[in-house]
Protein backbone atom coordinates (compact mmCIF):
# COMPACT_ATOMS: atom_id res chain seq x y z
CA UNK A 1 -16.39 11.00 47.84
CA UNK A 2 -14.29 13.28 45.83
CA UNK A 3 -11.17 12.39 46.98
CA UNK A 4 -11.91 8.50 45.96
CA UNK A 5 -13.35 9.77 42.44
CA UNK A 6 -10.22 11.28 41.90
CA UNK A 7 -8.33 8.96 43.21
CA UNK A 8 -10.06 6.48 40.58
CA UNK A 9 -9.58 8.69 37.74
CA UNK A 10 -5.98 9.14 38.61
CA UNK A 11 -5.40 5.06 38.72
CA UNK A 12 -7.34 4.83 35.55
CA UNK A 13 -5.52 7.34 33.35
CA UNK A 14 -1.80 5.85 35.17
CA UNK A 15 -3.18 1.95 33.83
CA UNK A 16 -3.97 3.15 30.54
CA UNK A 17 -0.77 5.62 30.22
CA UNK A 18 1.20 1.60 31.14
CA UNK A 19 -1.14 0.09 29.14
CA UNK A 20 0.38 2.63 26.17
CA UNK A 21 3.88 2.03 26.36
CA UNK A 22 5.57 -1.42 24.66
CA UNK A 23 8.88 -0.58 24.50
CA UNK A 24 9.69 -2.62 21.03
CA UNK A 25 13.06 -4.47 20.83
CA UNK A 26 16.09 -2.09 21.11
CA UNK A 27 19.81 -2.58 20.73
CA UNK A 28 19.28 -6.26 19.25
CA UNK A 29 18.56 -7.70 15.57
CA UNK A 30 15.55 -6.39 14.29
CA UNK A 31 13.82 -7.24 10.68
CA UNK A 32 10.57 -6.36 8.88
CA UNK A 33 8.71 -7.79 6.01
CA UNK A 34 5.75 -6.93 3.90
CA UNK A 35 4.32 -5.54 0.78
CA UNK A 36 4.31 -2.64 -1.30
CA UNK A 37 2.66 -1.08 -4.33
CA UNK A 38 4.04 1.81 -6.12
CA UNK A 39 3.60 3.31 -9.61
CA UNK A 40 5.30 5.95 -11.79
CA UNK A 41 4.69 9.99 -10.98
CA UNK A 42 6.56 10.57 -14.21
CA UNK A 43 5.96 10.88 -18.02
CA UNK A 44 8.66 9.33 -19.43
CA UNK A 45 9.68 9.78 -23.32
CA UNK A 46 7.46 6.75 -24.09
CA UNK A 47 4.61 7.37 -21.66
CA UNK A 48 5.23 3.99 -19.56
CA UNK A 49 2.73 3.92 -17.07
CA UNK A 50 4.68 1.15 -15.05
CA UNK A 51 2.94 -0.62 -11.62
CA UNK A 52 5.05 -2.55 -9.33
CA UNK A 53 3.64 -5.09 -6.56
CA UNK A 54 6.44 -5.46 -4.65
CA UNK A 55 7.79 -7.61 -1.49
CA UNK A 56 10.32 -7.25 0.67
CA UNK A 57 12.42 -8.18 3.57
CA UNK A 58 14.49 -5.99 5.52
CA UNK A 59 17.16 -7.09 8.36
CA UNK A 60 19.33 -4.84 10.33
CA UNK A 61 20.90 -3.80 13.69
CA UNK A 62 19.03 -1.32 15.89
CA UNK A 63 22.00 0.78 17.27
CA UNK A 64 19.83 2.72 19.50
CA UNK A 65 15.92 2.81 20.85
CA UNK A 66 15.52 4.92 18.41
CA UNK A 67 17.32 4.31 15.11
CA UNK A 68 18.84 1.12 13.21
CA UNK A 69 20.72 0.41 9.91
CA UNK A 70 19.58 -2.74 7.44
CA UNK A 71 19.99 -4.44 4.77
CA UNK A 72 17.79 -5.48 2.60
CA UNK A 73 15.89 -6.50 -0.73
CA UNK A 74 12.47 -6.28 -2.46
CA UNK A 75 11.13 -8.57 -5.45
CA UNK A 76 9.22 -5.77 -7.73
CA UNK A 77 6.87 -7.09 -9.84
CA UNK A 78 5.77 -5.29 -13.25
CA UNK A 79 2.25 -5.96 -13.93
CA UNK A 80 2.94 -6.00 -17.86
CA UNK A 81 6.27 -8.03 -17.04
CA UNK A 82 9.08 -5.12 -18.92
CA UNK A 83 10.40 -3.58 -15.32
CA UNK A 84 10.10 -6.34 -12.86
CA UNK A 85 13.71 -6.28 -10.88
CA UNK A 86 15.20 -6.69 -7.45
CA UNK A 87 16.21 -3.59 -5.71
CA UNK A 88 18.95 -4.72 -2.73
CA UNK A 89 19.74 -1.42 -0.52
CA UNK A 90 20.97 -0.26 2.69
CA UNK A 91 18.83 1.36 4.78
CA UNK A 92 18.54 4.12 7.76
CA UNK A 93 15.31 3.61 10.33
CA UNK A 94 14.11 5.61 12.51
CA UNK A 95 11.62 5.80 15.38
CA UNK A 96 10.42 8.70 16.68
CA UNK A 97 8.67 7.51 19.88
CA UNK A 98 8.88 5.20 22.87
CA UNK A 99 5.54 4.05 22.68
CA UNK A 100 3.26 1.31 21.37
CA UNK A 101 2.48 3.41 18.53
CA UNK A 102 5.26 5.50 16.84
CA UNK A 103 5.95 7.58 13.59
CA UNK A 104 8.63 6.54 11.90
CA UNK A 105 10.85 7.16 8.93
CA UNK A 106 12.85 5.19 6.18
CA UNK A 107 15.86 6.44 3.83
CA UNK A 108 16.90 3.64 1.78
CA UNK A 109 19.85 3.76 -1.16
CA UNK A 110 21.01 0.57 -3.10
CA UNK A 111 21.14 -0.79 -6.58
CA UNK A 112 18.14 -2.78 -8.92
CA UNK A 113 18.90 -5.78 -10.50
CA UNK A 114 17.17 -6.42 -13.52
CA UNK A 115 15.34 -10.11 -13.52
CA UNK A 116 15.64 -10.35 -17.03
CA UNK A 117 11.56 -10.49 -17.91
CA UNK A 118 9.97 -8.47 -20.91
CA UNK A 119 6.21 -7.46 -21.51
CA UNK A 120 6.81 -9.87 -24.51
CA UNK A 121 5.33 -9.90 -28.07
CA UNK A 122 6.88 -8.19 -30.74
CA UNK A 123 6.70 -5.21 -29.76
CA UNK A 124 8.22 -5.51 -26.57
CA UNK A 125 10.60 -3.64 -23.55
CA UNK A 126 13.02 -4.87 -21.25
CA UNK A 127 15.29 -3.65 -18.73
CA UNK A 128 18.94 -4.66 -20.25
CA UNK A 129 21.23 -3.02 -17.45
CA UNK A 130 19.93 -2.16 -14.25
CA UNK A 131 21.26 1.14 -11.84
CA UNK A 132 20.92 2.73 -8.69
CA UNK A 133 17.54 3.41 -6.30
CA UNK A 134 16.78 5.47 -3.31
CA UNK A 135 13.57 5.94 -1.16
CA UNK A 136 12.70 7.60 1.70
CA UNK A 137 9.52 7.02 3.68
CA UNK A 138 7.37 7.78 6.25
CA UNK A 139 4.79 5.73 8.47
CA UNK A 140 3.47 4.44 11.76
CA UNK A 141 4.36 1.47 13.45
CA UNK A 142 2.24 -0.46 16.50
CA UNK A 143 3.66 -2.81 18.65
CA UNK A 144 1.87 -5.57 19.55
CA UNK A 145 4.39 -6.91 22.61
CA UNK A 146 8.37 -6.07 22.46
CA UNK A 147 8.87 -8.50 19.80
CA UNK A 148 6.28 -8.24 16.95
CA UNK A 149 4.44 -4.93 15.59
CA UNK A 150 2.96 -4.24 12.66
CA UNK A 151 4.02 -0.62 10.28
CA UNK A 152 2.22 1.02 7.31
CA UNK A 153 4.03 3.38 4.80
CA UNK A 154 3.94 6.21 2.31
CA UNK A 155 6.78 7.89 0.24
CA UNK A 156 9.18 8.27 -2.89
CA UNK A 157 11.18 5.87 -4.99
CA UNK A 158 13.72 6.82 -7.91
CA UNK A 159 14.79 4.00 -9.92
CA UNK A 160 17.53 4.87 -12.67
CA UNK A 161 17.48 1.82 -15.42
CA UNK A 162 20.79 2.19 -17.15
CA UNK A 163 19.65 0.44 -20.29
CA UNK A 164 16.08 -0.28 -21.39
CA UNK A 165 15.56 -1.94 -24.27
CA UNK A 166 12.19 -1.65 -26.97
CA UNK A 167 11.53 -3.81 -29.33
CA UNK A 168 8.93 -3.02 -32.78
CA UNK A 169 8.18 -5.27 -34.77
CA UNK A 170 10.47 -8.54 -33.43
CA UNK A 171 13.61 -6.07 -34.19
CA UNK A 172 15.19 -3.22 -31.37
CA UNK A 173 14.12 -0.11 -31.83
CA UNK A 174 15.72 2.36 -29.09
CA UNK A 175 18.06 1.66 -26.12
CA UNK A 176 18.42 4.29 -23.82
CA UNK A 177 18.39 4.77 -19.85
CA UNK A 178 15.11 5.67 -17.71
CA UNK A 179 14.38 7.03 -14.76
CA UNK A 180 11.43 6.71 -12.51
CA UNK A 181 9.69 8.55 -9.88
CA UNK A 182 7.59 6.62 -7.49
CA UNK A 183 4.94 6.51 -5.44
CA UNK A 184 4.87 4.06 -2.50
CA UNK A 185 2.78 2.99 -0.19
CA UNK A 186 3.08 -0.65 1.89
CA UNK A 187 2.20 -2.43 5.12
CA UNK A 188 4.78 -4.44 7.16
CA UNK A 189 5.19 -7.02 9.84
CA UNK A 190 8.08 -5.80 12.64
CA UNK A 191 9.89 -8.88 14.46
């Protein structure tokens, strides 16, 4: 009677231990996308307290089981309407696991494009030139089968504005370059 219980047990715990591993897509085209919400860590010298909704769509080349290089671009919406841009970056993914769940981690570098909107009025601001960005991240990714999963996010985002214009009174007041630190935090769909 023993020998069958443990012969159970050990069939159990080997059918869950397969039931575990979904080996996502390797060595093949590979693209995620989702959304994002960050805000601002940082006073700046005007105390912007700046939001961003943001969505984005990443594709890229998994080299190896483990790790793949993108491309890719995110619309980032300003809830008041002065810093919504579009970031477009490069990015460096890795995964830290062979399983159906799996840590992973993001480093992303590229450049924002300004979109040319303004919180409006008369006193207003408005990104005039845009600049670089950089991220990195960290999450968890679960794979549904080898071809679709679904990943959730936390990390940092810098965004240097080269030019940001104000506005008081209908007439511009100060023009100078900003930087941002960012909080991040998203979900994404794998395919």
């Amino acid at each position: 009677m023993k020998k069958t219980i443990l012969l159970l047990a050990a069939l159990a715990s080997f059918a869950v231990a397969q039931a575990q591993h979904v080996e996502f897509k390797w060595h093949r085209f590979y693209g995620v996308a989702g959304y994002a919400f960050s805000t601002n860590l940082n006073k700046t010298p005007f105390n912007d307290s700046v939001t961003f909704h943001g969505f984005y769509l990443v594709g890229g080349w998994q080299i190896r089981k483990e790790s793949g290089i993108g491309l890719g671009v995110e619309y980032m919406m300003d809830t008041r309407g002065a810093f919504s841009q579009l970031p477009v970056f490069i990015e460096v993914r890795s995964h830290f696991l062979r399983n159906r769940v799996t840590p992973y981690t993001v480093a992303q570098v590229g450049y924002c494009i300004p979109l040319g909107a303004s919180s409006g009025g008369e006193n207003s601001v408005q990104i005039a030139k845009g600049g670089p960005t950089w991220s990195a991240q960290v999450g968890a990714r679960y794979a549904f089968s080898r071809k679709f999963a679904v990943s959730a996010f936390v990390g940092y985002q810098g965004m240097y504005m080269n030019l940001v214009e104000r506005k008081v009174g209908g007439m511009r007041a100060n023009a100078r370059p900003l930087l941002l630190h960012n909080i991040k935090a998203g979900i994404g769909f794998n395919f």
